[in-house]
C-alpha atoms as a PDB file:
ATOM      1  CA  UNK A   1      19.857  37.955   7.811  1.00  0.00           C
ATOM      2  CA  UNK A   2      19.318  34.236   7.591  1.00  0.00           C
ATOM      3  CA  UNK A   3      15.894  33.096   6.029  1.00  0.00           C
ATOM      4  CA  UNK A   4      15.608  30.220   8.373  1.00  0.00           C
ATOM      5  CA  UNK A   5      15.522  29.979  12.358  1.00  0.00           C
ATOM      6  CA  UNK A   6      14.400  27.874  14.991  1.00  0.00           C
ATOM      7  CA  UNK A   7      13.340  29.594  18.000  1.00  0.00           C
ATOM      8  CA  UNK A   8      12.744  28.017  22.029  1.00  0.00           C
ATOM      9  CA  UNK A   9       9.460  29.552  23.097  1.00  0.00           C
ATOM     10  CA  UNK A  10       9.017  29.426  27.097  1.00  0.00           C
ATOM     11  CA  UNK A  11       5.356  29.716  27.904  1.00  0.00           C
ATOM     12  CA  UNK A  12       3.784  28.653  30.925  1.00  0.00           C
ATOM     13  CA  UNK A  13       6.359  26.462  32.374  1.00  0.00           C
ATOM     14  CA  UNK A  14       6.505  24.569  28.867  1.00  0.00           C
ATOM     15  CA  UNK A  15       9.713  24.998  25.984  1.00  0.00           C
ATOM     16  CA  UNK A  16       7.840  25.148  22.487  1.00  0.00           C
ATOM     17  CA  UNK A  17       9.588  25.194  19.233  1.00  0.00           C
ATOM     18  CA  UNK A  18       9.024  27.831  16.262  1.00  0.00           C
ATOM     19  CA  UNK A  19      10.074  27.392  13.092  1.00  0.00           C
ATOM     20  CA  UNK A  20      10.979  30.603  11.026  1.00  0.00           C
ATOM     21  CA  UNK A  21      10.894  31.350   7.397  1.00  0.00           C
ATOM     22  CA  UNK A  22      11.666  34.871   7.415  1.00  0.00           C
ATOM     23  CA  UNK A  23      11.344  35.235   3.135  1.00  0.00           C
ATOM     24  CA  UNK A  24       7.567  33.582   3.124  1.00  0.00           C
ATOM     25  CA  UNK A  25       6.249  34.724   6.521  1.00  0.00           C
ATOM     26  CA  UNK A  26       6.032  30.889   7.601  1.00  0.00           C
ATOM     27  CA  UNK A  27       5.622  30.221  11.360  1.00  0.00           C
ATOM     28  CA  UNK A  28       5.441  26.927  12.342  1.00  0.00           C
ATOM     29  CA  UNK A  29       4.847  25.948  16.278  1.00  0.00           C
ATOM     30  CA  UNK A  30       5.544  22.606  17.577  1.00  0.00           C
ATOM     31  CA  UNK A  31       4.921  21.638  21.462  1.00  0.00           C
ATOM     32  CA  UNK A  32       7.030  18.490  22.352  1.00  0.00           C
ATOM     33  CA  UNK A  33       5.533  18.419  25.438  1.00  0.00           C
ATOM     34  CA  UNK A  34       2.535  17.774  24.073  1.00  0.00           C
ATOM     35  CA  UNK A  35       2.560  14.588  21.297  1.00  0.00           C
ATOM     36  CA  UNK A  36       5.234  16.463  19.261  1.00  0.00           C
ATOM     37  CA  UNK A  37       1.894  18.291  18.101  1.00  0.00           C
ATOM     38  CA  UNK A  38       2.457  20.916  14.968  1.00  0.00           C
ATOM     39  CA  UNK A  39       0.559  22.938  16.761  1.00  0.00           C
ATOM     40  CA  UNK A  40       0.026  25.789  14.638  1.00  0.00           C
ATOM     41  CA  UNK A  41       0.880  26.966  10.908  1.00  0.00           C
ATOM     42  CA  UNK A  42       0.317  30.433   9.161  1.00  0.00           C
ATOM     43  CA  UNK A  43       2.439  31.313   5.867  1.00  0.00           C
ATOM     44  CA  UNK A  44       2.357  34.771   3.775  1.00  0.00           C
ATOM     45  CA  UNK A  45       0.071  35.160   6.336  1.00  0.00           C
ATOM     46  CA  UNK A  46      -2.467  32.572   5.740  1.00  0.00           C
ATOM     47  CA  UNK A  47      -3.440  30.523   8.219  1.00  0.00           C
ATOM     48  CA  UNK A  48      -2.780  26.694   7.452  1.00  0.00           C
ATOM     49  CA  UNK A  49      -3.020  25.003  10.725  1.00  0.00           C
ATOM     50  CA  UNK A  50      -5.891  25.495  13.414  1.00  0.00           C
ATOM     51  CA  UNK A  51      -4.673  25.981  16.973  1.00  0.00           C
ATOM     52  CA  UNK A  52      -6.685  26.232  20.597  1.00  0.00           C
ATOM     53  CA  UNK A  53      -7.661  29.443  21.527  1.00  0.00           C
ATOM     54  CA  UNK A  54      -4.450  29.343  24.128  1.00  0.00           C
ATOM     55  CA  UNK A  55      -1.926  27.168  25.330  1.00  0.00           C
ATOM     56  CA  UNK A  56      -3.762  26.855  28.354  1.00  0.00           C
ATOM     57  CA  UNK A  57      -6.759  25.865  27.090  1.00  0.00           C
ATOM     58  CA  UNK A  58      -4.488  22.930  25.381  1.00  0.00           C
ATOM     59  CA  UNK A  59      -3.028  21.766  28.613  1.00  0.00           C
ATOM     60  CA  UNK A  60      -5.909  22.182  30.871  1.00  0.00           C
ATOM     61  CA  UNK A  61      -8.130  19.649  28.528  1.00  0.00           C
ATOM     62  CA  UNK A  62      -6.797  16.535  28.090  1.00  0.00           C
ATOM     63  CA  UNK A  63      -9.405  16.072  25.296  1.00  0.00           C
ATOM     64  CA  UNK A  64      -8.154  18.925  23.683  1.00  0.00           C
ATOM     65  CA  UNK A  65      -4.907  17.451  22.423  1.00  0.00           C
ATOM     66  CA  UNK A  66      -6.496  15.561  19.609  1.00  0.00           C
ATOM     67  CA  UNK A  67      -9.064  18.714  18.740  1.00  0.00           C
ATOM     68  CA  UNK A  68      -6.145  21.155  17.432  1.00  0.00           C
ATOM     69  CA  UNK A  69      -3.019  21.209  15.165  1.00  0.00           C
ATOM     70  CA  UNK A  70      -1.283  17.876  13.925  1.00  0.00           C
ATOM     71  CA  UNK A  71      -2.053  15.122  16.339  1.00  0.00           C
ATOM     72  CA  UNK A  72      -0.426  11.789  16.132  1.00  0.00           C
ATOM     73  CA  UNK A  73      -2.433   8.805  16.481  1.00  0.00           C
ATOM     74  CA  UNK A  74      -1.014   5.217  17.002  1.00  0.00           C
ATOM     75  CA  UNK A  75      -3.775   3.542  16.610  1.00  0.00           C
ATOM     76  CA  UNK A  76      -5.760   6.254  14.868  1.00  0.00           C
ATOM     77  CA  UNK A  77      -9.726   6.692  15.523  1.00  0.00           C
ATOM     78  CA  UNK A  78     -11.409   3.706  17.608  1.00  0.00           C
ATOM     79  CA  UNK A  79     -10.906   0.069  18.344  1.00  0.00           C
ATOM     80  CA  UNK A  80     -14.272  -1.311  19.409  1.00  0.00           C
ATOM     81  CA  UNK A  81     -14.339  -2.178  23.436  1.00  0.00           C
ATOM     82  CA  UNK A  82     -10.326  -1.589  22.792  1.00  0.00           C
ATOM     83  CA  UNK A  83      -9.779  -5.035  21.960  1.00  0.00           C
ATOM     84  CA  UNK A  84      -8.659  -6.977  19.048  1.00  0.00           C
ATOM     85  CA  UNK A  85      -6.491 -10.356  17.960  1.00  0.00           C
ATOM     86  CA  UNK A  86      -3.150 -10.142  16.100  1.00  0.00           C
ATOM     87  CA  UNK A  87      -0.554 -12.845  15.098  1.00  0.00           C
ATOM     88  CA  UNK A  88      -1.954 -14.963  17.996  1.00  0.00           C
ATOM     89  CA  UNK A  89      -1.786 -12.395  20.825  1.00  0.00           C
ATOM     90  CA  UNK A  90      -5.187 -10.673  22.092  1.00  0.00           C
ATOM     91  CA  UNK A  91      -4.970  -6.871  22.812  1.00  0.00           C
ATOM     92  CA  UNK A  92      -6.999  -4.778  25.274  1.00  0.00           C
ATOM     93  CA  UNK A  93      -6.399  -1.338  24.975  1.00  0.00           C
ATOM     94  CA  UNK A  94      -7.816   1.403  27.604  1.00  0.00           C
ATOM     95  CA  UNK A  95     -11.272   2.649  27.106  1.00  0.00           C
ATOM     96  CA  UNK A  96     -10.731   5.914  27.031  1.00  0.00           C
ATOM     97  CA  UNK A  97     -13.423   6.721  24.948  1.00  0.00           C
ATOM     98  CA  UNK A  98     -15.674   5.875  27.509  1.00  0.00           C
ATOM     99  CA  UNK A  99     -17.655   3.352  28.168  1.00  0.00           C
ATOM    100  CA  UNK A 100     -17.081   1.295  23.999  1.00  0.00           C
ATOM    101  CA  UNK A 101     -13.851   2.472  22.780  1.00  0.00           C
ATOM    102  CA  UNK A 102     -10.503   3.087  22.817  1.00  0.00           C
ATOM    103  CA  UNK A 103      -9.534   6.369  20.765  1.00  0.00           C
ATOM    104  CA  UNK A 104      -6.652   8.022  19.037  1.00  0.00           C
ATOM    105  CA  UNK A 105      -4.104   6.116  21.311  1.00  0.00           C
ATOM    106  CA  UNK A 106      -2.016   7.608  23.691  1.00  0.00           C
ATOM    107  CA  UNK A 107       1.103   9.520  22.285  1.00  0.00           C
ATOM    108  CA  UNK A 108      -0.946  12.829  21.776  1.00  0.00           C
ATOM    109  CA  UNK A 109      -1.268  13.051  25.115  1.00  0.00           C
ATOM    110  CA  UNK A 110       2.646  12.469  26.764  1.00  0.00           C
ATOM    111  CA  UNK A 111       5.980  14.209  26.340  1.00  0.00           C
ATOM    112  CA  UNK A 112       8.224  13.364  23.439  1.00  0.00           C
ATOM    113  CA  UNK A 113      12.002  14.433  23.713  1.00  0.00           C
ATOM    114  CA  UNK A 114      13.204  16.595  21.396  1.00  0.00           C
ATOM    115  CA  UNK A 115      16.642  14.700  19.242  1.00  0.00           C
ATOM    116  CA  UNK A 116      17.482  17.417  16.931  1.00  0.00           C
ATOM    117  CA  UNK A 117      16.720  21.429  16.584  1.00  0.00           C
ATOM    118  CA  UNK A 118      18.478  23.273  13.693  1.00  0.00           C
ATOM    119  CA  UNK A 119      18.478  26.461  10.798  1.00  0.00           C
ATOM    120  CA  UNK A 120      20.264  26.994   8.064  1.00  0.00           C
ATOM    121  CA  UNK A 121      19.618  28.410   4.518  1.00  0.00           C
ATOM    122  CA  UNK A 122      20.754  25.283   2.824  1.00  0.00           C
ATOM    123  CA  UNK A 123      18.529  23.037   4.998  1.00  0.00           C
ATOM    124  CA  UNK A 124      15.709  25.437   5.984  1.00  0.00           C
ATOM    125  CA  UNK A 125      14.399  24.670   9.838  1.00  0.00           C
ATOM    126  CA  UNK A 126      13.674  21.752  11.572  1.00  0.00           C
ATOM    127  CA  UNK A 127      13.047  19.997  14.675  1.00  0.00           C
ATOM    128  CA  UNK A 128      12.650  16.170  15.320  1.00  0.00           C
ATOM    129  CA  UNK A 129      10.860  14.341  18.424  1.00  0.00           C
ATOM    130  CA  UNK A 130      10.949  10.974  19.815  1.00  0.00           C
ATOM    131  CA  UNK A 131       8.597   8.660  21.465  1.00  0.00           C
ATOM    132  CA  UNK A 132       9.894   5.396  22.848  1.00  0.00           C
ATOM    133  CA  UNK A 133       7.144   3.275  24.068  1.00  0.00           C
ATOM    134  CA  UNK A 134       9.850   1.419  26.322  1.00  0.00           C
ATOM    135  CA  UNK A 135       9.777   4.331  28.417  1.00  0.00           C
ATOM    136  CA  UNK A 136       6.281   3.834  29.473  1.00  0.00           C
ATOM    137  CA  UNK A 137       5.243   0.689  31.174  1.00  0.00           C
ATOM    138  CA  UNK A 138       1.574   2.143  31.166  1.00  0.00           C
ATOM    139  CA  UNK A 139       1.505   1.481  27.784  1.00  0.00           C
ATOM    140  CA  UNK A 140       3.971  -1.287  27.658  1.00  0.00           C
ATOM    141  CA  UNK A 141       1.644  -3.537  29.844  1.00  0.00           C
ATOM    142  CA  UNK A 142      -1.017  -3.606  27.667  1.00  0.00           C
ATOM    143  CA  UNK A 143       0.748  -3.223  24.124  1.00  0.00           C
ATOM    144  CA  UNK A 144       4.127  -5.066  24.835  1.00  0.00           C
ATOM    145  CA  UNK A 145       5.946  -3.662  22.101  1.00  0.00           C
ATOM    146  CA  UNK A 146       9.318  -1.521  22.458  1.00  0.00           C
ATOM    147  CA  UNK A 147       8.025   0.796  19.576  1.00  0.00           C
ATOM    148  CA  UNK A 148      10.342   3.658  18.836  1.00  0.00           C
ATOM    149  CA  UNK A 149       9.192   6.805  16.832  1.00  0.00           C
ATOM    150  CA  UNK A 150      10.770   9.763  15.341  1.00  0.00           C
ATOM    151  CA  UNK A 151       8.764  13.131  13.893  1.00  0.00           C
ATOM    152  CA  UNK A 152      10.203  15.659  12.081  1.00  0.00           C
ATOM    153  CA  UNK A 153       8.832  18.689  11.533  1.00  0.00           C
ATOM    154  CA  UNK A 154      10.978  20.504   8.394  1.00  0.00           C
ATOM    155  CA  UNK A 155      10.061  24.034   6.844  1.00  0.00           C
ATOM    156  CA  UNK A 156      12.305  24.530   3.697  1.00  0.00           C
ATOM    157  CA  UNK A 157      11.370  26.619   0.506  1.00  0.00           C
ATOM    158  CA  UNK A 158       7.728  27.184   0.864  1.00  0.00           C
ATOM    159  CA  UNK A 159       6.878  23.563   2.329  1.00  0.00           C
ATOM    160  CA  UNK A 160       5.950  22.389   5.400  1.00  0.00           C
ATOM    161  CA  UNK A 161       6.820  18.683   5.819  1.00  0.00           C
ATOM    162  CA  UNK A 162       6.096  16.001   8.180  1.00  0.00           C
ATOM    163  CA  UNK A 163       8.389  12.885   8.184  1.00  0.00           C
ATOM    164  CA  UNK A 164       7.536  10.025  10.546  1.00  0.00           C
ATOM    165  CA  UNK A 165       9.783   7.015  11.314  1.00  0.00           C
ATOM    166  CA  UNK A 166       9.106   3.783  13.457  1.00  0.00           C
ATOM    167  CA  UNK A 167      11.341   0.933  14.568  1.00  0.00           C
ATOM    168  CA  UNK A 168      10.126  -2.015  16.170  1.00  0.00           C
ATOM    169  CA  UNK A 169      12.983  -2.534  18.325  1.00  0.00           C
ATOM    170  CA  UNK A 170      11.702  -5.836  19.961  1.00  0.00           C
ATOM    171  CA  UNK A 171      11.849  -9.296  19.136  1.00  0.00           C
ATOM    172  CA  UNK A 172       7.746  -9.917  18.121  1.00  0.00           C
ATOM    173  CA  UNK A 173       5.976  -8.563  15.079  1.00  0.00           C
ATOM    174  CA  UNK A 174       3.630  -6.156  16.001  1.00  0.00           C
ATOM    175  CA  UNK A 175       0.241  -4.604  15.158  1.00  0.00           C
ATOM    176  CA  UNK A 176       0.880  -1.496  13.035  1.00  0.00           C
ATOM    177  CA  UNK A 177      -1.612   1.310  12.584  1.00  0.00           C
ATOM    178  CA  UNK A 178      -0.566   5.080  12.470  1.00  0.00           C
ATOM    179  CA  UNK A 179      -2.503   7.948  11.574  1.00  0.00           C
ATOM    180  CA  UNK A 180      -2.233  12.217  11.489  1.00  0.00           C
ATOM    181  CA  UNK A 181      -5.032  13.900  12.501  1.00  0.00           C
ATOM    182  CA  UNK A 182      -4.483  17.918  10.439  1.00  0.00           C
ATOM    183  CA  UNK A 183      -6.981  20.270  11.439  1.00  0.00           C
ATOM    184  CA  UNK A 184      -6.961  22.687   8.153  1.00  0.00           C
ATOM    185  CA  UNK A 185      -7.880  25.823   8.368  1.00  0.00           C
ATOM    186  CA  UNK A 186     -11.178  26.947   6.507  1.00  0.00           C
ATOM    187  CA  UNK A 187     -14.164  29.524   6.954  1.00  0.00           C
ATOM    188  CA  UNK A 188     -16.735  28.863   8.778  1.00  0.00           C
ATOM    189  CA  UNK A 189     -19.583  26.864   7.298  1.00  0.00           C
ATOM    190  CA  UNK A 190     -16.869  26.241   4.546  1.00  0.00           C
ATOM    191  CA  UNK A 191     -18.331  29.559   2.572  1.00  0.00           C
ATOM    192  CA  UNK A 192     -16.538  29.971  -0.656  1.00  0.00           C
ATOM    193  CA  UNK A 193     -14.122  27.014   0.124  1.00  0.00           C
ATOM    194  CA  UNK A 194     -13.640  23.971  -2.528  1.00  0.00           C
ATOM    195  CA  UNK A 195     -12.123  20.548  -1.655  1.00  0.00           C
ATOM    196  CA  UNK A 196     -10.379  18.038  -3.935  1.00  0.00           C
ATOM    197  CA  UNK A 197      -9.139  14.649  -3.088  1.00  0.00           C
ATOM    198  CA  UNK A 198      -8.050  11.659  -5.368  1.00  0.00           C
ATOM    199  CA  UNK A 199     -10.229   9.324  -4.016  1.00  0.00           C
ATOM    200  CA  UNK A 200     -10.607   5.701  -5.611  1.00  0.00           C
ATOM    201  CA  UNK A 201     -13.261   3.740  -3.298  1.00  0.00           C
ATOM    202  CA  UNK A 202     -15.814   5.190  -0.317  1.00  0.00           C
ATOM    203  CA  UNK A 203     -15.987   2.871   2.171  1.00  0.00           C
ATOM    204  CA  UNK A 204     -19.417   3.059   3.902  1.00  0.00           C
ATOM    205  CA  UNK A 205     -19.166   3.853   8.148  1.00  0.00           C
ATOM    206  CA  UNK A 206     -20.921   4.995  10.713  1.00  0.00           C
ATOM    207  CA  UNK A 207     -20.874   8.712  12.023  1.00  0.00           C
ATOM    208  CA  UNK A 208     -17.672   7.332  14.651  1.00  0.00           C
ATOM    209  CA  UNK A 209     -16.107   5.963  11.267  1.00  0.00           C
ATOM    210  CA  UNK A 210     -16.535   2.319  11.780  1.00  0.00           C
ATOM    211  CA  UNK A 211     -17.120   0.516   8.634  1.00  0.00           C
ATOM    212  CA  UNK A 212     -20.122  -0.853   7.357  1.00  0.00           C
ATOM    213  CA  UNK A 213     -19.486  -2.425   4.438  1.00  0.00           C
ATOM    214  CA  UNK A 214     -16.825  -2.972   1.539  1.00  0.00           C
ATOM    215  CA  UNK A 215     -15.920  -0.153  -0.364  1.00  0.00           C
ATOM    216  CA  UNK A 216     -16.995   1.080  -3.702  1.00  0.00           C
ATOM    217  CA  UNK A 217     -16.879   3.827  -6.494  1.00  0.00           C
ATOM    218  CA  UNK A 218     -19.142   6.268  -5.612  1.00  0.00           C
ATOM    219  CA  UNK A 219     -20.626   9.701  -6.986  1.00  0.00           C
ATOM    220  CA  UNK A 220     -19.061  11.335  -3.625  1.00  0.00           C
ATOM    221  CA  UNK A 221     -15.483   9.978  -5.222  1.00  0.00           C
ATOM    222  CA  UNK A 222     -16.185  11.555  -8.596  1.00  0.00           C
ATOM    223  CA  UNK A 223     -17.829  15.087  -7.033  1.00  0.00           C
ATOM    224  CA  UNK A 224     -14.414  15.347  -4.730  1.00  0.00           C
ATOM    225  CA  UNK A 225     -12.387  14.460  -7.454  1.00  0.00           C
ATOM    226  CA  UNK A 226     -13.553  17.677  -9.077  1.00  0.00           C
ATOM    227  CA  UNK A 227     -14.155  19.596  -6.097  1.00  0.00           C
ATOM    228  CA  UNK A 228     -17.300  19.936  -3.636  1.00  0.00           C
ATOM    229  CA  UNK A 229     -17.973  22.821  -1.552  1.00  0.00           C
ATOM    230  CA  UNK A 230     -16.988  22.249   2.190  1.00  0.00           C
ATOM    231  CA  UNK A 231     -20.669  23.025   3.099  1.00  0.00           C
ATOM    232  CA  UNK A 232     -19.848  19.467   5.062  1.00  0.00           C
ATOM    233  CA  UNK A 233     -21.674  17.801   7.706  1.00  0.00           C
ATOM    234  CA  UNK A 234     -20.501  18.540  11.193  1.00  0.00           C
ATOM    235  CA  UNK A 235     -18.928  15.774  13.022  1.00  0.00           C
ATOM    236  CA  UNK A 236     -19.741  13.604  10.228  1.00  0.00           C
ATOM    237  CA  UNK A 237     -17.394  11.720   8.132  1.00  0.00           C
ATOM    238  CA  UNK A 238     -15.912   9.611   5.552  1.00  0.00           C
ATOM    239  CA  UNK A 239     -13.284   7.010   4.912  1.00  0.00           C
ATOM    240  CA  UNK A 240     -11.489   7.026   1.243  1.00  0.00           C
ATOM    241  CA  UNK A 241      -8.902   4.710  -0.255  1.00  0.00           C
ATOM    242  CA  UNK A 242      -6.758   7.303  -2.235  1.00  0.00           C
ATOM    243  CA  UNK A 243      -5.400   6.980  -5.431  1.00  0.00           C
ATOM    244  CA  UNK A 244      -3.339   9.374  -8.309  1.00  0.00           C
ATOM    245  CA  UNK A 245      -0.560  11.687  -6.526  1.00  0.00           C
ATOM    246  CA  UNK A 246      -1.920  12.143  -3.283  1.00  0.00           C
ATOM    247  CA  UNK A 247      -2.186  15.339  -2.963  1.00  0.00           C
ATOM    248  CA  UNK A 248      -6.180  16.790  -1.885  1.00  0.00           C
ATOM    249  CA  UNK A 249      -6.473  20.730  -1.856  1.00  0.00           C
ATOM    250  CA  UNK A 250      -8.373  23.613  -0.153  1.00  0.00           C
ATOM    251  CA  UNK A 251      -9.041  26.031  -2.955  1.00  0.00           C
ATOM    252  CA  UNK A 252     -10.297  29.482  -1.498  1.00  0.00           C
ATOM    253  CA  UNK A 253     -11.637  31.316  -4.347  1.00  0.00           C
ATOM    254  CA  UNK A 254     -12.338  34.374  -2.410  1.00  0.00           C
ATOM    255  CA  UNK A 255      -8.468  34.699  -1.042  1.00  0.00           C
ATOM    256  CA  UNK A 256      -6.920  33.423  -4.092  1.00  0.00           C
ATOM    257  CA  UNK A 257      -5.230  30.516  -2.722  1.00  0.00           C
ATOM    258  CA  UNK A 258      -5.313  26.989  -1.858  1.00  0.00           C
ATOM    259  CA  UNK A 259      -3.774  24.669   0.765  1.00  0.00           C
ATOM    260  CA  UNK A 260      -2.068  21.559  -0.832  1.00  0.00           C
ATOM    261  CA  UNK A 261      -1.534  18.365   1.298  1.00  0.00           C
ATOM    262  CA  UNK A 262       0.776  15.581  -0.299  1.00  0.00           C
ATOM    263  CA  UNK A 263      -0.398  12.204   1.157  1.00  0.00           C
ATOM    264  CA  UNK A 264       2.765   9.309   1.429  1.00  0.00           C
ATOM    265  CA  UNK A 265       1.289   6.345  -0.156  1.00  0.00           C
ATOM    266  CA  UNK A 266       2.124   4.384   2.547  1.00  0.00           C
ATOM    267  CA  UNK A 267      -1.060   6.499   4.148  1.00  0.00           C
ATOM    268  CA  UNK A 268      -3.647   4.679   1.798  1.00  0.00           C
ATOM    269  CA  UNK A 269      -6.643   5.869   3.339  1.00  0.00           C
ATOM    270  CA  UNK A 270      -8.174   9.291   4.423  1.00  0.00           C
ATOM    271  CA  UNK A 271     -10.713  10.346   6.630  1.00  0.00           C
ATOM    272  CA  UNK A 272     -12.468  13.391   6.387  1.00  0.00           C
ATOM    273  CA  UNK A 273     -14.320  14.895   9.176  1.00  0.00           C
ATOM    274  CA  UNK A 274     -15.813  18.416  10.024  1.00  0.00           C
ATOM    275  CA  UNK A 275     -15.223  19.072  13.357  1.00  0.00           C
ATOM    276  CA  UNK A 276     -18.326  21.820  15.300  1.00  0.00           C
ATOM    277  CA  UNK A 277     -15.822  23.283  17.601  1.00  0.00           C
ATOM    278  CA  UNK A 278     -13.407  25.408  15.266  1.00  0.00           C
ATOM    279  CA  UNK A 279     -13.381  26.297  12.098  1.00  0.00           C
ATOM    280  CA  UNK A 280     -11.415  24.049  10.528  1.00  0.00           C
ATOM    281  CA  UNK A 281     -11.495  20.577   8.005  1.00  0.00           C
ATOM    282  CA  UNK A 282      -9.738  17.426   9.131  1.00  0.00           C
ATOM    283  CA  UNK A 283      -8.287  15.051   6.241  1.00  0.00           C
ATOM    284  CA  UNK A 284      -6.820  11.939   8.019  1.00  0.00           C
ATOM    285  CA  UNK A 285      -4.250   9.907   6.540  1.00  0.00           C
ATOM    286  CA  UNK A 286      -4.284   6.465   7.938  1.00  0.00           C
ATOM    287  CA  UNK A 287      -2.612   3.353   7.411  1.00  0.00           C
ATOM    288  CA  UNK A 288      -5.366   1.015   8.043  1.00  0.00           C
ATOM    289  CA  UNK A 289      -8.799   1.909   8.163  1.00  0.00           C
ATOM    290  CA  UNK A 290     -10.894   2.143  11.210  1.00  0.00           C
ATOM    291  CA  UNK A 291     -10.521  -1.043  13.746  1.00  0.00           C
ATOM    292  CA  UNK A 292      -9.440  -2.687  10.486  1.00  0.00           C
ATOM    293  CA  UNK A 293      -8.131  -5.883  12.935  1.00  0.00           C
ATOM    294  CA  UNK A 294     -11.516  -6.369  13.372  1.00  0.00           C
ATOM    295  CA  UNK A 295     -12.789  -7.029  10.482  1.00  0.00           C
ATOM    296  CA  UNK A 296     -13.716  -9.785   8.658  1.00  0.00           C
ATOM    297  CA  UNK A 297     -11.930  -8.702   5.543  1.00  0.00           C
ATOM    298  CA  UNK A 298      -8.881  -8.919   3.689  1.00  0.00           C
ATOM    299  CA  UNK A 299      -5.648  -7.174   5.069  1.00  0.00           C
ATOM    300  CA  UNK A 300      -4.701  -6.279   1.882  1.00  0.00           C
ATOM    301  CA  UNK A 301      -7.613  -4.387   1.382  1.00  0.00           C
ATOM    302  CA  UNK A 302      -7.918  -2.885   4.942  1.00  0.00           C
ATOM    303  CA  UNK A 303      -4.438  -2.086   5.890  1.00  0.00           C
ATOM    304  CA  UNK A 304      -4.123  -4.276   8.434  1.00  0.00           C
ATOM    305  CA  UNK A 305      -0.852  -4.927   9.330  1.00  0.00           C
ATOM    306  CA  UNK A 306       2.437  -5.687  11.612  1.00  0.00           C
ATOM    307  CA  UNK A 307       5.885  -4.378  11.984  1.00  0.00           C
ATOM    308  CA  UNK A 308       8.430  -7.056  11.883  1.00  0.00           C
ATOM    309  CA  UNK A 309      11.301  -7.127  14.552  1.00  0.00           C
ATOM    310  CA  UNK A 310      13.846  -4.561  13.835  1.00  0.00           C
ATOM    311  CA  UNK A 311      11.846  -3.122  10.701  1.00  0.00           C
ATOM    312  CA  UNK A 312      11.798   0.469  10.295  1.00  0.00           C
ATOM    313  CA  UNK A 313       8.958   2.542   8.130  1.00  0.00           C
ATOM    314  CA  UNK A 314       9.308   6.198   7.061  1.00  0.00           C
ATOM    315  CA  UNK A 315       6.424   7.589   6.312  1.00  0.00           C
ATOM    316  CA  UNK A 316       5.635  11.775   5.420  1.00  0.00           C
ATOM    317  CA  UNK A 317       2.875  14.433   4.252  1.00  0.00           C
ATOM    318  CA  UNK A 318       3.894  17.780   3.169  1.00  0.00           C
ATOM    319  CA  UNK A 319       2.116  20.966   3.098  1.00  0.00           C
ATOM    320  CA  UNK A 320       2.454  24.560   0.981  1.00  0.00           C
ATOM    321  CA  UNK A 321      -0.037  27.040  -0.606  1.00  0.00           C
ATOM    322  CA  UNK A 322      -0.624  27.649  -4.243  1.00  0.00           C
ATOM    323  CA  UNK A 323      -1.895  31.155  -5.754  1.00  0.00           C
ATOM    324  CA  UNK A 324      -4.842  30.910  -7.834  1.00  0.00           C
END
């Protein structure tokens, strides 16, 4: 019996993909019709990755796509009245955060096409998505940028990885900002659950993550660098710059494990956010932080940045549990 499979999952009208690792009990569900979502993840029979209550519930609230699994957010949290300036060029996104913001972008919400499906032993499973933005003159018209994007989702020897690649395939540099948005499975209230991330500066926001004020080292960096409990706010939230390896954890003392989550340093920045309508614990990698075109500081510091003509940028996270 092969370890690895990838299975087609029909369910309501929709074609879902599950990747199999027999050996360590790892399910993986992916809906392309859906933002390439990883929808759901359990391994050794853990749960890793929150999902809606039903499939149904997913597609019947539009809202919903950004509340469960692995979103994909280009640009990630809010632009302010959905406008902002870049190389010369002014940018007015839809407000469909009504009636101030534009939120999460649109890709979690539309149909990517799946490129490549495949199992083997020596590979492990897999399954890769693409979103071209040339394919939608919705968002062409107001972001007129030929943006192509590939996501791979890849289970292979006790990982789960995410790989991300995007091509500007026009002629014009443009405005770069990209973003996951994990919802990590935890108890509720975050009873007997312990969080670790390398984080070098707190930036100070508001409760919708818009920032404040430079950022600085703080006692929250040093308590999260040891561990705090995720007795955590709900819908409140913070903005880190990372530093070290990149890699925060969910240490569950009372079922022995922890969920690691490997950060690509091209994701600088984190958010973390406790959402009240599952149980679950959100750390964000971002790009840029929050509006970060915006703002009146350095784009060095903020991530603020383009994508030149014909560039490409790979970009990944990777997930897998550790015994205690």
């Amino acid at each position: 019996m092969n370890r690895y499979a990838v299975n087609k999952v029909q369910e309501l009208g929709y074609t879902l993909f599950e990747l199999v690792d027999t050996q360590g009990n790892g399910i993986a569900m992916i809906t392309p019709d859906f933002g390439a979502n990883l929808l759901s993840y359990t391994y050794m029979e853990m749960p890793v990755i929150v999902p809606p209550n039903s499939l149904q519930d997913f597609i019947e609230q539009a809202s919903a796509h950004t509340m469960y699994g692995t979103p994909i957010l280009f640009p990630p949290n809010r632009i302010l009245k959905g406008s902002f300036t870049f190389g010369g060029r002014s940018y007015r996104l839809p407000l469909n955060e009504p009636p101030f913001h534009h939120l999460h972008g649109e890709m979690s919400h539309k149909a990517w096409h799946v490129v490549d499906a495949s199992a083997s032993d020596e590979k492990g499973a897999y399954v890769s998505c693409q979103f071209d933005f040339a394919e939608h003159p919705e968002i062409i018209a107001y972001f007129p940028h030929p943006l192509l994007f590939t996501v791979t989702h890849h289970m292979f020897e006790g990982r789960l990885t995410t790989q991300l690649t995007v091509e500007n395939k026009g002629g014009d540099m443009a405005p770069f900002a990209l973003g996951l948005h994990p919802y990590f499975a935890t108890p509720s209230a975050g009873d007997g659950c312990y969080l670790t991330v390398p984080a070098a500066e707190e930036w100070l926001v508001s409760n919708l993550a818009f920032v404040q004020a430079l950022p600085a080292e703080t006692a929250f960096c040093e308590s999260l660098s040891q561990g705090i409990s995720l007795a955590y706010p709900e819908l409140g939230c913070s903005l880190l710059t990372l530093n070290g390896d990149r890699t925060c954890r969910f240490e569950m003392k009372e079922a022995g494990y922890r969920i690691a989550y490997q950060i690509d340093p091209k994701f600088p920045f984190v958010v973390l956010f406790k959402p009240d309508w599952t149980d679950a614990f959100s750390i964000e990698p971002y790009t840029y932080v929050t509006d970060a075109f915006n703002l009146p500081y350095p784009p060095e510091l903020t991530g603020a940045r383009g994508i030149e003509p014909q560039e490409v940028i790979h970009l990944s996270t990777a997930i897998w549990l550790e015994k205690l």
